[in-house]
N, C-alpha and C. Protein backbone atom coordinates (compact mmCIF):
# COMPACT_ATOMS: atom_id res chain seq x y z
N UNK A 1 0.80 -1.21 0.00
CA UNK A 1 0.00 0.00 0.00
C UNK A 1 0.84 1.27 0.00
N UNK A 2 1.98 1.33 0.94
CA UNK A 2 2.79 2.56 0.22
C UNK A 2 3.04 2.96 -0.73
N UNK A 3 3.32 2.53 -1.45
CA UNK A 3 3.97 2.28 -2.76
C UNK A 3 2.28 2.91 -3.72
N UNK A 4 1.47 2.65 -3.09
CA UNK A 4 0.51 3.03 -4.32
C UNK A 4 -0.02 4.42 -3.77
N UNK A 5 0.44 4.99 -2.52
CA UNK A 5 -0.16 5.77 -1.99
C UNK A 5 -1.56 5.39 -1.07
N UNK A 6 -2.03 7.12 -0.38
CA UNK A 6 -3.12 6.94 0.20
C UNK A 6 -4.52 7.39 -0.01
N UNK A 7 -5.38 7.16 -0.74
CA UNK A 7 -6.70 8.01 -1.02
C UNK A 7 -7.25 8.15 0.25
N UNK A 8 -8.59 9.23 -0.41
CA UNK A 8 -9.58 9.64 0.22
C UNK A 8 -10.14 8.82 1.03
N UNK A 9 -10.54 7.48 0.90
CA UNK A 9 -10.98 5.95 1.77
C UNK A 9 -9.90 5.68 2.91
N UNK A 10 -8.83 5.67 2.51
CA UNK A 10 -7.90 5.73 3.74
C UNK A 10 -7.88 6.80 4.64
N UNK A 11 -7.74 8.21 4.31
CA UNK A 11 -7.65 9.58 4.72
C UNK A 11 -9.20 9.48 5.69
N UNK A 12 -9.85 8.67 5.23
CA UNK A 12 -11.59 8.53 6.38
C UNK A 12 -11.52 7.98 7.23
N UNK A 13 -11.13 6.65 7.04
CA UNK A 13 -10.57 5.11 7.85
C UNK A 13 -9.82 6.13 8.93
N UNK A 14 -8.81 6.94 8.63
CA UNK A 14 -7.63 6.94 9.68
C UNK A 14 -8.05 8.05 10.28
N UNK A 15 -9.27 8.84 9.89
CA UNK A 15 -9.67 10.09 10.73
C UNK A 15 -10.41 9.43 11.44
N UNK A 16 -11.53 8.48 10.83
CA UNK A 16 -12.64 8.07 11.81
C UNK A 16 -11.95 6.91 13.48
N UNK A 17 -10.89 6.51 12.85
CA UNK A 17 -10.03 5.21 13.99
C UNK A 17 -9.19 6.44 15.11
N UNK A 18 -9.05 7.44 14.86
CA UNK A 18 -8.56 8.54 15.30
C UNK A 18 -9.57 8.97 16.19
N UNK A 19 -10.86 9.52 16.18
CA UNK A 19 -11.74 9.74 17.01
C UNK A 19 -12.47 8.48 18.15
N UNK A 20 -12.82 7.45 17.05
CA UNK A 20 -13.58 6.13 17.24
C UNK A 20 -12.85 4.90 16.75
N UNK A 21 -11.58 4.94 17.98
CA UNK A 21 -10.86 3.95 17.84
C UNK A 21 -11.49 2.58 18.20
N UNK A 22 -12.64 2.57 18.84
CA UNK A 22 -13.32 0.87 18.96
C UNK A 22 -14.61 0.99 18.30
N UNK A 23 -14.41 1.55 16.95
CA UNK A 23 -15.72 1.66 16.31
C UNK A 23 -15.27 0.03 15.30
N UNK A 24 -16.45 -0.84 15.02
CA UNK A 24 -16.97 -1.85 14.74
C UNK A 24 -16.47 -1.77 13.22
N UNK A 25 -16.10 -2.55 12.72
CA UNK A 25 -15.82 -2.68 11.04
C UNK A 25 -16.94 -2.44 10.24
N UNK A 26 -17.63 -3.30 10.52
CA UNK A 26 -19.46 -2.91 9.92
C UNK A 26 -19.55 -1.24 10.14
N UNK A 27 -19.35 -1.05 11.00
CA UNK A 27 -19.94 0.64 10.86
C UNK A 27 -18.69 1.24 10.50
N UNK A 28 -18.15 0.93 10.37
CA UNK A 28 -16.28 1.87 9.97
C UNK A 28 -16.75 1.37 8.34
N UNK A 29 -17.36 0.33 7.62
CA UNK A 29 -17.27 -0.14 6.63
C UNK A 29 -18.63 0.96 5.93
N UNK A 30 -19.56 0.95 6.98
CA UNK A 30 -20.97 1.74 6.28
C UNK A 30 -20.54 3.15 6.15
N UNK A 31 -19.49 3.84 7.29
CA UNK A 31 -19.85 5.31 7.23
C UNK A 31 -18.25 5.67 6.00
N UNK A 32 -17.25 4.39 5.51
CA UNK A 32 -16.67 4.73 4.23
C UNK A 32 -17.37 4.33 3.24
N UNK A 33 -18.47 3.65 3.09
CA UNK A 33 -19.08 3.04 1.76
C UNK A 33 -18.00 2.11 1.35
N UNK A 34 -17.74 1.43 2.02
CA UNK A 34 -17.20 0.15 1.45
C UNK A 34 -17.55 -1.21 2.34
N UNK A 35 -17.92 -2.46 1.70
CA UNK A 35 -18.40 -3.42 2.07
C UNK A 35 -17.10 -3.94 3.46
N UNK A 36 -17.49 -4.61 3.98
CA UNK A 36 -17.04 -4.54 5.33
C UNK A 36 -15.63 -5.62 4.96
N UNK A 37 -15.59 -6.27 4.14
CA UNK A 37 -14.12 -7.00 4.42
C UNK A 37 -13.27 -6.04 3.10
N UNK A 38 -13.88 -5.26 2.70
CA UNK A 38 -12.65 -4.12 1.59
C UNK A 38 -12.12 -3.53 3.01
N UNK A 39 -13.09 -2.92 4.10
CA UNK A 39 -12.85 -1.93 4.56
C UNK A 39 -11.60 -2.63 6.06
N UNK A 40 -11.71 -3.91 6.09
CA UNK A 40 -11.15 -4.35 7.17
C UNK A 40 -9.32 -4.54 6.19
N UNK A 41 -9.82 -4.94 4.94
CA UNK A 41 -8.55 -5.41 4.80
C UNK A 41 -7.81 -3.96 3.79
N UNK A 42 -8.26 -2.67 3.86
CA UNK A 42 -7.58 -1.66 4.32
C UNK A 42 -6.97 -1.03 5.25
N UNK A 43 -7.45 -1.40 6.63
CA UNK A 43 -7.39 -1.28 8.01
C UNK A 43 -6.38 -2.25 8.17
N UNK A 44 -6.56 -2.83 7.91
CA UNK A 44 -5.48 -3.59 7.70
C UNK A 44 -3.94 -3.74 7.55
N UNK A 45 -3.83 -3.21 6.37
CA UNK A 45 -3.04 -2.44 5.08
C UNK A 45 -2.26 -1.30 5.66
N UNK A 46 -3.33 -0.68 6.59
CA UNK A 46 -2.54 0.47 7.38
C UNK A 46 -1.97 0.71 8.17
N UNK A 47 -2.36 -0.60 8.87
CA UNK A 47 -1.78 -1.23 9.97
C UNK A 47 -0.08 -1.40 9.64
N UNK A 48 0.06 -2.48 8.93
CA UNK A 48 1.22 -3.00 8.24
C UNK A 48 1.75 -2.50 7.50
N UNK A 49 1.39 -1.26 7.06
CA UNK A 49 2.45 -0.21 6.81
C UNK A 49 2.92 0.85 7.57
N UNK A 50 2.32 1.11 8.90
CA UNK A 50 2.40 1.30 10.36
C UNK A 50 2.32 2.57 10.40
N UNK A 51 1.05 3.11 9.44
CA UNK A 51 0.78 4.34 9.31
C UNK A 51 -0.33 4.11 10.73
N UNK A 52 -0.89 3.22 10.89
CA UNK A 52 -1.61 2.80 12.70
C UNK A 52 -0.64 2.29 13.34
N UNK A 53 -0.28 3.11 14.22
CA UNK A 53 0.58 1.87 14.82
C UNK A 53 0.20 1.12 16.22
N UNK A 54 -1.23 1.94 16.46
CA UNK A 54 -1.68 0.71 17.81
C UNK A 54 -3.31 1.68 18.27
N UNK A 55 -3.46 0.82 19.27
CA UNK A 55 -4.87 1.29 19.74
C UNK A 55 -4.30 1.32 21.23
N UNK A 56 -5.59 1.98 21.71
CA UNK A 56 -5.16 1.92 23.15
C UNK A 56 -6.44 2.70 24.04
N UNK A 57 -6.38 2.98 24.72
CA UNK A 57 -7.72 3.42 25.86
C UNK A 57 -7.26 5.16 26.41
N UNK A 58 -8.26 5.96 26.08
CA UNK A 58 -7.39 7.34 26.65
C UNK A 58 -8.38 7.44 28.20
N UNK A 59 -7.58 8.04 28.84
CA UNK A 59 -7.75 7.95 30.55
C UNK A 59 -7.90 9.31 30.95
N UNK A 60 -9.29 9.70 31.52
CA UNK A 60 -9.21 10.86 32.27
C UNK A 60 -8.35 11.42 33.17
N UNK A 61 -7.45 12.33 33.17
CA UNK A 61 -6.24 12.52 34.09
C UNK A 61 -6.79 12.83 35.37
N UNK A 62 -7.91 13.71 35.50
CA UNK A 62 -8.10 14.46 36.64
C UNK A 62 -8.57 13.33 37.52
N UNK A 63 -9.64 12.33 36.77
CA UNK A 63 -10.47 11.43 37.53
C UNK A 63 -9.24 10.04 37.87
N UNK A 64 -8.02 10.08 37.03
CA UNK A 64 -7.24 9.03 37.92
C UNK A 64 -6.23 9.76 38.10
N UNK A 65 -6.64 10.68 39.35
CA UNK A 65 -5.87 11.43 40.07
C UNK A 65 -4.43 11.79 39.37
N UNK A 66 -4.14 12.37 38.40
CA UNK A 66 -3.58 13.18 37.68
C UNK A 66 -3.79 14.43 37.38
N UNK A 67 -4.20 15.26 38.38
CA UNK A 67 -4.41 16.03 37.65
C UNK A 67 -3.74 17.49 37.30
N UNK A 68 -2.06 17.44 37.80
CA UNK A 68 -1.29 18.10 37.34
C UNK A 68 -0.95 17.74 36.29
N UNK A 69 -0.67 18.56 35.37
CA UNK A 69 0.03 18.53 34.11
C UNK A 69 1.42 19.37 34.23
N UNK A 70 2.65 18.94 34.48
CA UNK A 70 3.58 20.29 33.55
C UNK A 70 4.52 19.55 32.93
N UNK A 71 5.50 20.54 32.13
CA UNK A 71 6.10 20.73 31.05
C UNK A 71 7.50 21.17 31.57
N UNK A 72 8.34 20.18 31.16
CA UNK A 72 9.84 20.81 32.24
C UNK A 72 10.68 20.59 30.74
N UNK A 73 11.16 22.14 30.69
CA UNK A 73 12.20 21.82 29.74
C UNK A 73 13.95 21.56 30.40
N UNK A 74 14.51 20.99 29.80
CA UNK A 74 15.76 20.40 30.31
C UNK A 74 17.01 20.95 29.46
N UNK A 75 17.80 20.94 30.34
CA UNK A 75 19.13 21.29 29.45
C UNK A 75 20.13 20.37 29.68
N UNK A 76 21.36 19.97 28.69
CA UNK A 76 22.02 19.07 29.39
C UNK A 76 23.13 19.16 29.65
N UNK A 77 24.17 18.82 29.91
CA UNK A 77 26.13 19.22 30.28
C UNK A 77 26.22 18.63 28.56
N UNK A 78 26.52 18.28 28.03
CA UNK A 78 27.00 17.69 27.15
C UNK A 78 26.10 17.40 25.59
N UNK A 79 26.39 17.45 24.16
CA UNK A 79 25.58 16.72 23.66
C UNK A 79 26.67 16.16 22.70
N UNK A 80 25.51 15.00 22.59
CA UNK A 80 26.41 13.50 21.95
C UNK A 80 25.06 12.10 22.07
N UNK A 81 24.96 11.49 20.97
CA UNK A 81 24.15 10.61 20.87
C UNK A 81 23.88 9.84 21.78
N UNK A 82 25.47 9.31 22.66
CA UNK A 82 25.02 8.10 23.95
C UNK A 82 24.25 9.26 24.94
N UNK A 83 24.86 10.54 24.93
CA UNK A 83 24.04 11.19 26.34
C UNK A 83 22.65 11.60 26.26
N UNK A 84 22.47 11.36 24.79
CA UNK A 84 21.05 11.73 24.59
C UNK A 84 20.24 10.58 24.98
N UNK A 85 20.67 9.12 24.46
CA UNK A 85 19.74 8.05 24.34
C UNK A 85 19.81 7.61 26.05
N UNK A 86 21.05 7.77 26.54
CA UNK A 86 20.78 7.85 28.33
C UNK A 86 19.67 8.83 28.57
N UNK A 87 19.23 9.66 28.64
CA UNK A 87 18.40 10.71 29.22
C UNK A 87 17.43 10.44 28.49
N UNK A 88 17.05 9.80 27.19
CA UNK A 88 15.83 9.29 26.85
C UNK A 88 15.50 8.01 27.24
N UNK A 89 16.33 7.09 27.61
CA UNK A 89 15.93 5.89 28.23
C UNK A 89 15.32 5.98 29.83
N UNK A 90 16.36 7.25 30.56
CA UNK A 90 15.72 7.38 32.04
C UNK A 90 14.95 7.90 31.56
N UNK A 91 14.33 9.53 31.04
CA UNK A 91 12.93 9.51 31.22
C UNK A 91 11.88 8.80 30.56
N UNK A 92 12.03 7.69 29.83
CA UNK A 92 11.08 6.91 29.42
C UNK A 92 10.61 5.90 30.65
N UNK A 93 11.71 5.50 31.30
CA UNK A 93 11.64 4.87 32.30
C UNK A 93 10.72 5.53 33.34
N UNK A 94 10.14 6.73 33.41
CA UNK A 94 9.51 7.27 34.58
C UNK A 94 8.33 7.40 34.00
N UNK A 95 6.96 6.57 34.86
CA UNK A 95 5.90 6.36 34.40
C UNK A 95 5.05 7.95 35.05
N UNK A 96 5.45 8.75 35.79
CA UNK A 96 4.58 10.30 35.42
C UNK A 96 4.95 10.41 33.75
N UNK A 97 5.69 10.44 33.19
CA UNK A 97 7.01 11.03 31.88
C UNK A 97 5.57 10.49 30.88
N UNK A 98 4.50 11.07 30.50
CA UNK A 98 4.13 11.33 29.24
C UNK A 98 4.12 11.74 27.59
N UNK A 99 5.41 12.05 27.47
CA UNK A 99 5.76 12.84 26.51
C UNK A 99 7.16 13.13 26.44
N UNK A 100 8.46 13.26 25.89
CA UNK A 100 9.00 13.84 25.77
C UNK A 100 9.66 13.94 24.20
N UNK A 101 10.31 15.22 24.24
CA UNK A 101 10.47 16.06 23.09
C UNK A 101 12.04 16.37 23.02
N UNK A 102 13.36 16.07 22.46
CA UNK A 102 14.05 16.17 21.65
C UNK A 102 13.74 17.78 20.92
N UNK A 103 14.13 18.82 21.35
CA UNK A 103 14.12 20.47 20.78
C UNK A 103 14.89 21.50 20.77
N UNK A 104 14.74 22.34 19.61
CA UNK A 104 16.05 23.42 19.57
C UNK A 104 15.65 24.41 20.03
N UNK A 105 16.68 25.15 20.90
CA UNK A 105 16.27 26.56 21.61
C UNK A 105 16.97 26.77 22.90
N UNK A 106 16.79 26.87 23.77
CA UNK A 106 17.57 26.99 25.26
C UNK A 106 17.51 25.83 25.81
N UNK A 107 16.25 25.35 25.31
CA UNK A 107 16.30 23.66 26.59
C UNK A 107 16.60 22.72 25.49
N UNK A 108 17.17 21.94 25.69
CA UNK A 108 17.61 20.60 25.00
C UNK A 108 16.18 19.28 24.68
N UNK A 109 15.57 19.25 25.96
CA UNK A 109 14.50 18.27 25.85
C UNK A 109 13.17 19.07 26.79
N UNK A 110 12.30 18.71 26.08
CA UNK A 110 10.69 19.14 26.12
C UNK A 110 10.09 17.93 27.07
N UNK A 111 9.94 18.05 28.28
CA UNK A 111 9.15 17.09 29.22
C UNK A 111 7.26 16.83 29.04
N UNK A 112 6.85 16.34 28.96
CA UNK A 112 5.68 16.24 29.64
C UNK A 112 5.14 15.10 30.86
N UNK A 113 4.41 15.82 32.15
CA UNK A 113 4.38 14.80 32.77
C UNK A 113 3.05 14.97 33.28
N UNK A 114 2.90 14.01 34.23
CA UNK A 114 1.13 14.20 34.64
C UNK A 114 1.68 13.74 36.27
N UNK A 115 1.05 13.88 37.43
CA UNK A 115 1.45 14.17 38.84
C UNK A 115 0.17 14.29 39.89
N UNK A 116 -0.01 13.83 40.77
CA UNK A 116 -1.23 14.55 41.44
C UNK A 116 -1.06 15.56 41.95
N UNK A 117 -0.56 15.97 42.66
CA UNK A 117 0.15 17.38 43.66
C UNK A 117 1.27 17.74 43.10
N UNK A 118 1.73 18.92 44.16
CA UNK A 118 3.20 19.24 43.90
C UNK A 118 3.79 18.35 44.77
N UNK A 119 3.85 17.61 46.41
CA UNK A 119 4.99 16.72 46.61
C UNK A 119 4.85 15.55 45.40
N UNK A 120 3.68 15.18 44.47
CA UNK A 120 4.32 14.42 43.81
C UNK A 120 5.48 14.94 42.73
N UNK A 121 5.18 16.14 42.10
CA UNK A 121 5.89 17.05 41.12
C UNK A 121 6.92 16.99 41.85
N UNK A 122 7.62 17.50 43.62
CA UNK A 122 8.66 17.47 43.49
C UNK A 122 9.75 16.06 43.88
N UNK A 123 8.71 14.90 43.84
CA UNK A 123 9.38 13.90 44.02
C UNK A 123 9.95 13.50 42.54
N UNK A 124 9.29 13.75 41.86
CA UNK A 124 9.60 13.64 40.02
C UNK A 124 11.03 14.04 39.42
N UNK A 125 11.04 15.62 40.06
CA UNK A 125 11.82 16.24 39.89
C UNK A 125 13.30 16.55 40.28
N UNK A 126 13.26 16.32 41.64
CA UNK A 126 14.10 15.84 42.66
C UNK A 126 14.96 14.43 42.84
N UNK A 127 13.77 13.40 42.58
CA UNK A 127 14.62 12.05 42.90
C UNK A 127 14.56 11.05 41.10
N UNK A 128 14.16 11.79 40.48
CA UNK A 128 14.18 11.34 38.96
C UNK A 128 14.46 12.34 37.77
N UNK A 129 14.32 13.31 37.53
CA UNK A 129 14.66 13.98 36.67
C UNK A 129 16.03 14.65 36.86
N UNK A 130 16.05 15.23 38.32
CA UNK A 130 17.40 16.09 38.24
C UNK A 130 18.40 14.65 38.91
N UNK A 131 18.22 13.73 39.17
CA UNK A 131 19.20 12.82 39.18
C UNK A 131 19.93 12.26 37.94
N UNK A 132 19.61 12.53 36.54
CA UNK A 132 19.75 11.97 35.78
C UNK A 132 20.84 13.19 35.26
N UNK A 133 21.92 12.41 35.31
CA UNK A 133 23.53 12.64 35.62
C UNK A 133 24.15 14.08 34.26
N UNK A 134 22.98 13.54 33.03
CA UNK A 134 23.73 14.92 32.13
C UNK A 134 22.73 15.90 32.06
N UNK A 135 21.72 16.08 32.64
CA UNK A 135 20.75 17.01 33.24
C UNK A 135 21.46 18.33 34.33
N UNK A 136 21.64 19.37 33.38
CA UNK A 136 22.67 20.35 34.04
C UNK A 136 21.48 21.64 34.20
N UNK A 137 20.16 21.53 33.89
CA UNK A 137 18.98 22.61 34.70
C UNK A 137 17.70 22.06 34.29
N UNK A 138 16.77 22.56 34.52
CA UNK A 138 15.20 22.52 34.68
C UNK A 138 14.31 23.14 34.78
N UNK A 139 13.48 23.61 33.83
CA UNK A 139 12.52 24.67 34.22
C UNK A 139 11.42 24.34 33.84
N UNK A 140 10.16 24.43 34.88
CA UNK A 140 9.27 23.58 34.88
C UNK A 140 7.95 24.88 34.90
N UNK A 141 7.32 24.19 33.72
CA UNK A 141 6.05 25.45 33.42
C UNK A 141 4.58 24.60 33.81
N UNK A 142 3.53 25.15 34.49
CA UNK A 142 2.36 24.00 34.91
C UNK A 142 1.09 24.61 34.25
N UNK A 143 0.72 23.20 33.62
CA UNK A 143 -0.67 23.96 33.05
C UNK A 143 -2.03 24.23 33.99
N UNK A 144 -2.23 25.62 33.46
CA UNK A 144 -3.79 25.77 34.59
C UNK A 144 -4.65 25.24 33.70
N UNK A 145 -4.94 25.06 32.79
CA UNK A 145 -5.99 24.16 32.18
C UNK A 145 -6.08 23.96 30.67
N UNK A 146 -6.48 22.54 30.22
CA UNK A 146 -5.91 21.94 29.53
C UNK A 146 -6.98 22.15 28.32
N UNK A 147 -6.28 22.69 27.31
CA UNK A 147 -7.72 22.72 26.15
C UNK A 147 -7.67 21.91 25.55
N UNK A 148 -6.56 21.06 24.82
CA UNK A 148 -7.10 19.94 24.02
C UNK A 148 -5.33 19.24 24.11
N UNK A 149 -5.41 18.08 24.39
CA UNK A 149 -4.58 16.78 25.05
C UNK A 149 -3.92 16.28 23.60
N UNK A 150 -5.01 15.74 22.93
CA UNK A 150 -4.94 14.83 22.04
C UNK A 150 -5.15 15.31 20.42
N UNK A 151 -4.56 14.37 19.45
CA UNK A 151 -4.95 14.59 18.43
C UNK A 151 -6.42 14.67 17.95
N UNK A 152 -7.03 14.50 17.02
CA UNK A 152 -6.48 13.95 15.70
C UNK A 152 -5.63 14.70 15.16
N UNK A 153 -4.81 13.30 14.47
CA UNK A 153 -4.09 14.32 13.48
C UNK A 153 -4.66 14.58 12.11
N UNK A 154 -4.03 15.37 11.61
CA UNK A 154 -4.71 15.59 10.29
C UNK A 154 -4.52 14.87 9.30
N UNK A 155 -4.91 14.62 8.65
CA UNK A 155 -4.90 13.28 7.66
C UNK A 155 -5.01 13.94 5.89
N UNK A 156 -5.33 15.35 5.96
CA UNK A 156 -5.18 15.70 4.55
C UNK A 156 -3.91 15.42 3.69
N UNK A 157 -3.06 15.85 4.19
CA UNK A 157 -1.73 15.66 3.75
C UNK A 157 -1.21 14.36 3.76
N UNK A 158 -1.99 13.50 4.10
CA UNK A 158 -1.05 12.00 4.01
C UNK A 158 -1.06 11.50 2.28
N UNK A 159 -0.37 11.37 2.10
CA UNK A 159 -0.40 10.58 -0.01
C UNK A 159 0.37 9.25 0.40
């Protein structure tokens, strides 16, 4: 399917699995107009070319007690590929660590994390983030409220 590109039927498929990721093939098949095993074994197709690359369940932060959000940008002593993939392996390793970002500008890496309080924020910060050895500052911005989390992404531009 790469190779031939992506139409308009795909560009639907991957908006509609984007909103209504446990929507039913039969109805993923009725609302593209295509009979239900074209439409599975496109879904398919997209899969295995790993333009999907998974499903998963999105979780209210506030209601499972998350409901800090911030954003710590990082700087580091050094740059060099092993010190990068160290500092991306520890913060992958830290299950607050939602997000992080690889960026140019004053901070080196773009955090995102989720926390209930601040002693949890400063246990994060303190006994996991600033321990992590080429981590030379930290500046940590907190969101007062969150307008939109998640994608979709846009799907016009995919060919």
């Amino acid at each position: 399917m790469p190779d031939e590109g992506y139409d308009r039927i795909d560009r639907a498929i991957l908006a509609i699995l984007q909103r209504e990721g446990r929507i039913a093939n039969v109805e993923l098949a009725e609302r593209v107009k295509l009979s239900p095993s074209s439409c599975l074994r496109r879904t398919k197709a997209l899969e295995a070319a790993g333009l999907i690359s998974g499903y998963r369940a999105e979780l209210d932060r506030a209601r499972a007690g998350l409901g800090m959000t911030v954003f710590i940008s990082l700087r580091v002593a050094q740059h060099s590929r092993a010190t990068s993939r160290g500092i991306e392996d520890a913060l992958t390793a830290i299950p607050a660590v939602i997000a992080c970002h690889v960026v140019s500008g004053e901070a080196d890496f773009l955090v995102e994390a989720v926390v209930p309080d601040f002693a949890a924020y400063e246990s994060l910060l303190l006994d996991h983030v600033l321990a992590i050895d080429a981590v030379v500052d930290a500046r940590s911005t907190f969101a007062i409220r969150t307008v939109l989390s998640r994608g979709p992404l846009p799907v016009d531009g995919i060919r």
